[in-house]
Protein backbone atom coordinates (compact mmCIF):
# COMPACT_ATOMS: atom_id res chain seq x y z
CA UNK A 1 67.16 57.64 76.43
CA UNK A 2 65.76 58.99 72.98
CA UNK A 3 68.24 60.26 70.32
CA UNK A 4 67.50 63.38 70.74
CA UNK A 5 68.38 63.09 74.71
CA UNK A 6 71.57 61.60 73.54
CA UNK A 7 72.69 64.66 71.46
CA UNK A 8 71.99 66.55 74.33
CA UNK A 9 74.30 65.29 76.22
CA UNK A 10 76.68 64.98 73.69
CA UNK A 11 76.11 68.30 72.97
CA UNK A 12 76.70 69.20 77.10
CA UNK A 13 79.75 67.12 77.30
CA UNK A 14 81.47 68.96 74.69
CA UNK A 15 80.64 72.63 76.26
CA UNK A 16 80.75 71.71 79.72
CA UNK A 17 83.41 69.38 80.21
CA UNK A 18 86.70 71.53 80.54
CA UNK A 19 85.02 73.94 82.98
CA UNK A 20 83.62 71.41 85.13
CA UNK A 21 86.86 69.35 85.01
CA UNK A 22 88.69 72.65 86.41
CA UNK A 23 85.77 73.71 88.61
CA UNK A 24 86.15 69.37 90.08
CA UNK A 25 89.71 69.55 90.25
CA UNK A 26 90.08 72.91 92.05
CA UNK A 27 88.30 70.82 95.10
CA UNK A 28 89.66 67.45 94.38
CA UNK A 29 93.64 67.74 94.15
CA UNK A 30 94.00 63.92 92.80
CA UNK A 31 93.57 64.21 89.23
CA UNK A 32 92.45 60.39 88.00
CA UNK A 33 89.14 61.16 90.83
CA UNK A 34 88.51 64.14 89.08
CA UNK A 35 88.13 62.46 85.89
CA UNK A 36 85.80 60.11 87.66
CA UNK A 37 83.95 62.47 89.40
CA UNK A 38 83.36 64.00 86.01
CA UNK A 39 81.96 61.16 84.14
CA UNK A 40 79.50 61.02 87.17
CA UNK A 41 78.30 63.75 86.60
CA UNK A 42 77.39 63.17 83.10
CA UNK A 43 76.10 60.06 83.69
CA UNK A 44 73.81 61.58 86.45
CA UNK A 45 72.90 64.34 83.79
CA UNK A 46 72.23 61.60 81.70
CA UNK A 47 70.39 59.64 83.68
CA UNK A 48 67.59 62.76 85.49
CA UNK A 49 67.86 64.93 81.99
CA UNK A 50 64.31 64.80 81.64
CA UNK A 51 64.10 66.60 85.45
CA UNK A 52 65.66 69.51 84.40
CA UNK A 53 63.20 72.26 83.81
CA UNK A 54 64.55 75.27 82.68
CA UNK A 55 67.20 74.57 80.00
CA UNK A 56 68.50 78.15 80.45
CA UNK A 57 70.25 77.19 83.80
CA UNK A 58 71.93 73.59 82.66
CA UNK A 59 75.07 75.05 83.07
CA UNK A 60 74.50 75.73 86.98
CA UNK A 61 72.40 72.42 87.31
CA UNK A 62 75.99 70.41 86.12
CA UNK A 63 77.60 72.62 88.41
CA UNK A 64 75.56 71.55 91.52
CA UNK A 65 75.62 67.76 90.60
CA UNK A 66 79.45 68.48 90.51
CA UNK A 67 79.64 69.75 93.94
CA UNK A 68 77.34 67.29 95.57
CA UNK A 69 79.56 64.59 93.99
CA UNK A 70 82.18 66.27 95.20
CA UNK A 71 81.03 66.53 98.99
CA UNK A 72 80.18 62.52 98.84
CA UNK A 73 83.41 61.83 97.83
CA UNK A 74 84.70 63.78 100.86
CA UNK A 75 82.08 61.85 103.02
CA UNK A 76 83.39 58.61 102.27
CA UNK A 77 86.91 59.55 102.69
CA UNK A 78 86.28 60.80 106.08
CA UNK A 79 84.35 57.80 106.99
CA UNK A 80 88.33 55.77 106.09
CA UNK A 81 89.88 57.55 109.02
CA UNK A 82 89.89 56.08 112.51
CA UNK A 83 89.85 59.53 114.75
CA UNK A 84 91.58 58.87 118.32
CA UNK A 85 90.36 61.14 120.99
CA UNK A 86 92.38 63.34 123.24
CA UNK A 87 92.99 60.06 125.79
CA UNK A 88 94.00 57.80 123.17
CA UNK A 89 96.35 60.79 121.64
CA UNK A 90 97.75 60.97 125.34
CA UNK A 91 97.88 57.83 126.65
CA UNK A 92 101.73 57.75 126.74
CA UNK A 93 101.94 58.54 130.17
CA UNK A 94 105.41 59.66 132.18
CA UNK A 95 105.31 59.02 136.22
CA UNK A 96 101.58 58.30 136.03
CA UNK A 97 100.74 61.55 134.74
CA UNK A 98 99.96 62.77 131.62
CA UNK A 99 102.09 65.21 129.81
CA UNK A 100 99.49 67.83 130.20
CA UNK A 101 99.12 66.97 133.75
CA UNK A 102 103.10 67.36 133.98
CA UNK A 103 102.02 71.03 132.39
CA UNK A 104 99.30 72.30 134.46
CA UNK A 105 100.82 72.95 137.28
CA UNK A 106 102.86 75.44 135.07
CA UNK A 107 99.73 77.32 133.60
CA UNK A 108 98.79 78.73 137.05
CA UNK A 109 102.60 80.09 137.43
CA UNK A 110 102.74 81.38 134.07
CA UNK A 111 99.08 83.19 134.58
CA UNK A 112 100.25 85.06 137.23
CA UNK A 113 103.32 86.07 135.54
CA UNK A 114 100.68 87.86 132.70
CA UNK A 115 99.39 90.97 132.58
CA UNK A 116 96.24 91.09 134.22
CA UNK A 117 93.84 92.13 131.40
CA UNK A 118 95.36 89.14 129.71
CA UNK A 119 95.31 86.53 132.60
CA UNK A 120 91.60 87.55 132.98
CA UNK A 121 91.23 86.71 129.95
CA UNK A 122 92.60 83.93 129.21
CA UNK A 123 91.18 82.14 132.32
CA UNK A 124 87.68 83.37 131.52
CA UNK A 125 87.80 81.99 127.99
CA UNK A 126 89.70 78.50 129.05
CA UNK A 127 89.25 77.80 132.67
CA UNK A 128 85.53 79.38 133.31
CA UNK A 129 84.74 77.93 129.81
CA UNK A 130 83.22 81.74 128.49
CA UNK A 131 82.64 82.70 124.84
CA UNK A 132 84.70 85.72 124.04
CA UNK A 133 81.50 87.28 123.03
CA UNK A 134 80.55 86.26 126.75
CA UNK A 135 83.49 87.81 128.53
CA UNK A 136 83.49 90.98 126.41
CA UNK A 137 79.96 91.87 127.42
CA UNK A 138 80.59 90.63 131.11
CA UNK A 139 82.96 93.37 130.88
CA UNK A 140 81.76 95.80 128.75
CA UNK A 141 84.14 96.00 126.02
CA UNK A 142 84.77 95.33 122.56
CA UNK A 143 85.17 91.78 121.37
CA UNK A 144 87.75 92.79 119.60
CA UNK A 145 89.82 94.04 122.51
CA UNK A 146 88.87 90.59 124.16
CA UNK A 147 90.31 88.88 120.97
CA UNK A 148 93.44 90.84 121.08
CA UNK A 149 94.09 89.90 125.03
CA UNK A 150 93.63 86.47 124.65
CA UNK A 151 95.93 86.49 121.26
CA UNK A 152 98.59 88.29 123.20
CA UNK A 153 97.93 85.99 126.23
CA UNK A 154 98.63 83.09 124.14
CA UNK A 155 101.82 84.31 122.41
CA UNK A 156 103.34 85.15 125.98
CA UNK A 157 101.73 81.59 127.20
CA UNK A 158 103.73 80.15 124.46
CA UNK A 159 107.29 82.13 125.14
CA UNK A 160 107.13 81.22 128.87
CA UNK A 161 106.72 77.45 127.69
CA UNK A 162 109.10 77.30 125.32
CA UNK A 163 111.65 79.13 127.76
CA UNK A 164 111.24 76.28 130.35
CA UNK A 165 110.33 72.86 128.44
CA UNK A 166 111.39 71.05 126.07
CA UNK A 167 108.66 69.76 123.51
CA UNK A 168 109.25 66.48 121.17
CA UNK A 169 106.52 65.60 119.13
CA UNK A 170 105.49 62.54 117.61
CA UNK A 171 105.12 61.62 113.48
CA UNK A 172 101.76 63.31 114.41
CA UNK A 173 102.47 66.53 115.61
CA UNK A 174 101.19 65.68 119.19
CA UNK A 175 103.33 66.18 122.08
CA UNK A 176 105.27 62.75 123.31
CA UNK A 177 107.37 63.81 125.72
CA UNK A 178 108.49 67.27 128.03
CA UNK A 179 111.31 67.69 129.51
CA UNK A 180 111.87 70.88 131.81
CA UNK A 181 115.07 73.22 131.50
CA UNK A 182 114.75 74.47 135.01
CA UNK A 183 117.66 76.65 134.56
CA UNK A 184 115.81 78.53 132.16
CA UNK A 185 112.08 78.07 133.89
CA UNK A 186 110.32 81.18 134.67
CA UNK A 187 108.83 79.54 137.77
């Protein structure tokens, strides 16, 4: 790097480095990774300077180097987590079954107990394993009215499991255990 290249950067550093530094820690909530997120990207402006054509757009140039910095660092902190799939999550299992297994046999019940344009739905979308799109043109209405059924659908869903279970969750937020309240159960 010439002296002239230096002064450049210099010169960038000074202009550029408060925006950028809000722009970085906007995305990146831990403050110390901004900063060294930041001095990446000057040092990768520093380093490809001379591959920068038009010096008109530097500012969005530092801007995209900031972002793509940005997405690797999300990369490699996703590649830190161990993700458990929906058996591991449920493995816990109470009388041999599952607790969604416990909860099936509910669903049908509760279905039934729905208005119909909603139970339609709701089984089209879940059970029969139809895009809303799908089931709104199968039809012929809006997909708007489908979304609204199957939002409604779910909120009553909801209500009748909350009236006759109990839910406790784990540190998670996954469901460990149900217990039913069957003098309050809808069945």
């Amino acid at each position: 790097m010439n002296l002239s290249e230096e002064q450049e950067i210099e010169h960038l550093y000074k202009s550029f480095r408060k925006p950028l530094f809000q722009f970085i820690s906007y995305k990146v909530s831990d403050a110390h990774r901004a900063e060294e997120i930041l001095n990446d990207v000057f040092f990768k402006a520093a380093s490809s300077i001379e591959t920068l054509r038009e010096k008109t757009k530097v500012q969005s140039w530092l801007f995209k180097i900031a972002s793509n910095l940005i997405i690797d660092y999300y990369r490699k902190r996703k590649e830190n987590y161990v993700y458990l799939n929906d058996d591991m999550l449920l493995s816990e299992e109470v009388d041999g079954e599952t607790i969604y297994d416990e909860l099936n046999c509910c669903i049908e019940t509760f279905l039934c107990k729905l208005p119909k344009q909603y139970s339609e739905s709701l089984k089209a979308v879940y059970l029969d394993e139809l895009t809303q799109n799908e089931y709104a043109q199968k039809k012929n209405i809006k997909l708007s009215t489908v979304k609204s059924q199957i939002k409604r659908g779910k909120e009553s869903m909801k209500s009748f499991f909350e009236t006759c279970c109990t839910f406790e969750k784990d540190r998670l937020n996954n469901m460990s255990s149900c217990t039913s309240n069957s003098e309050n159960c809808i069945n």
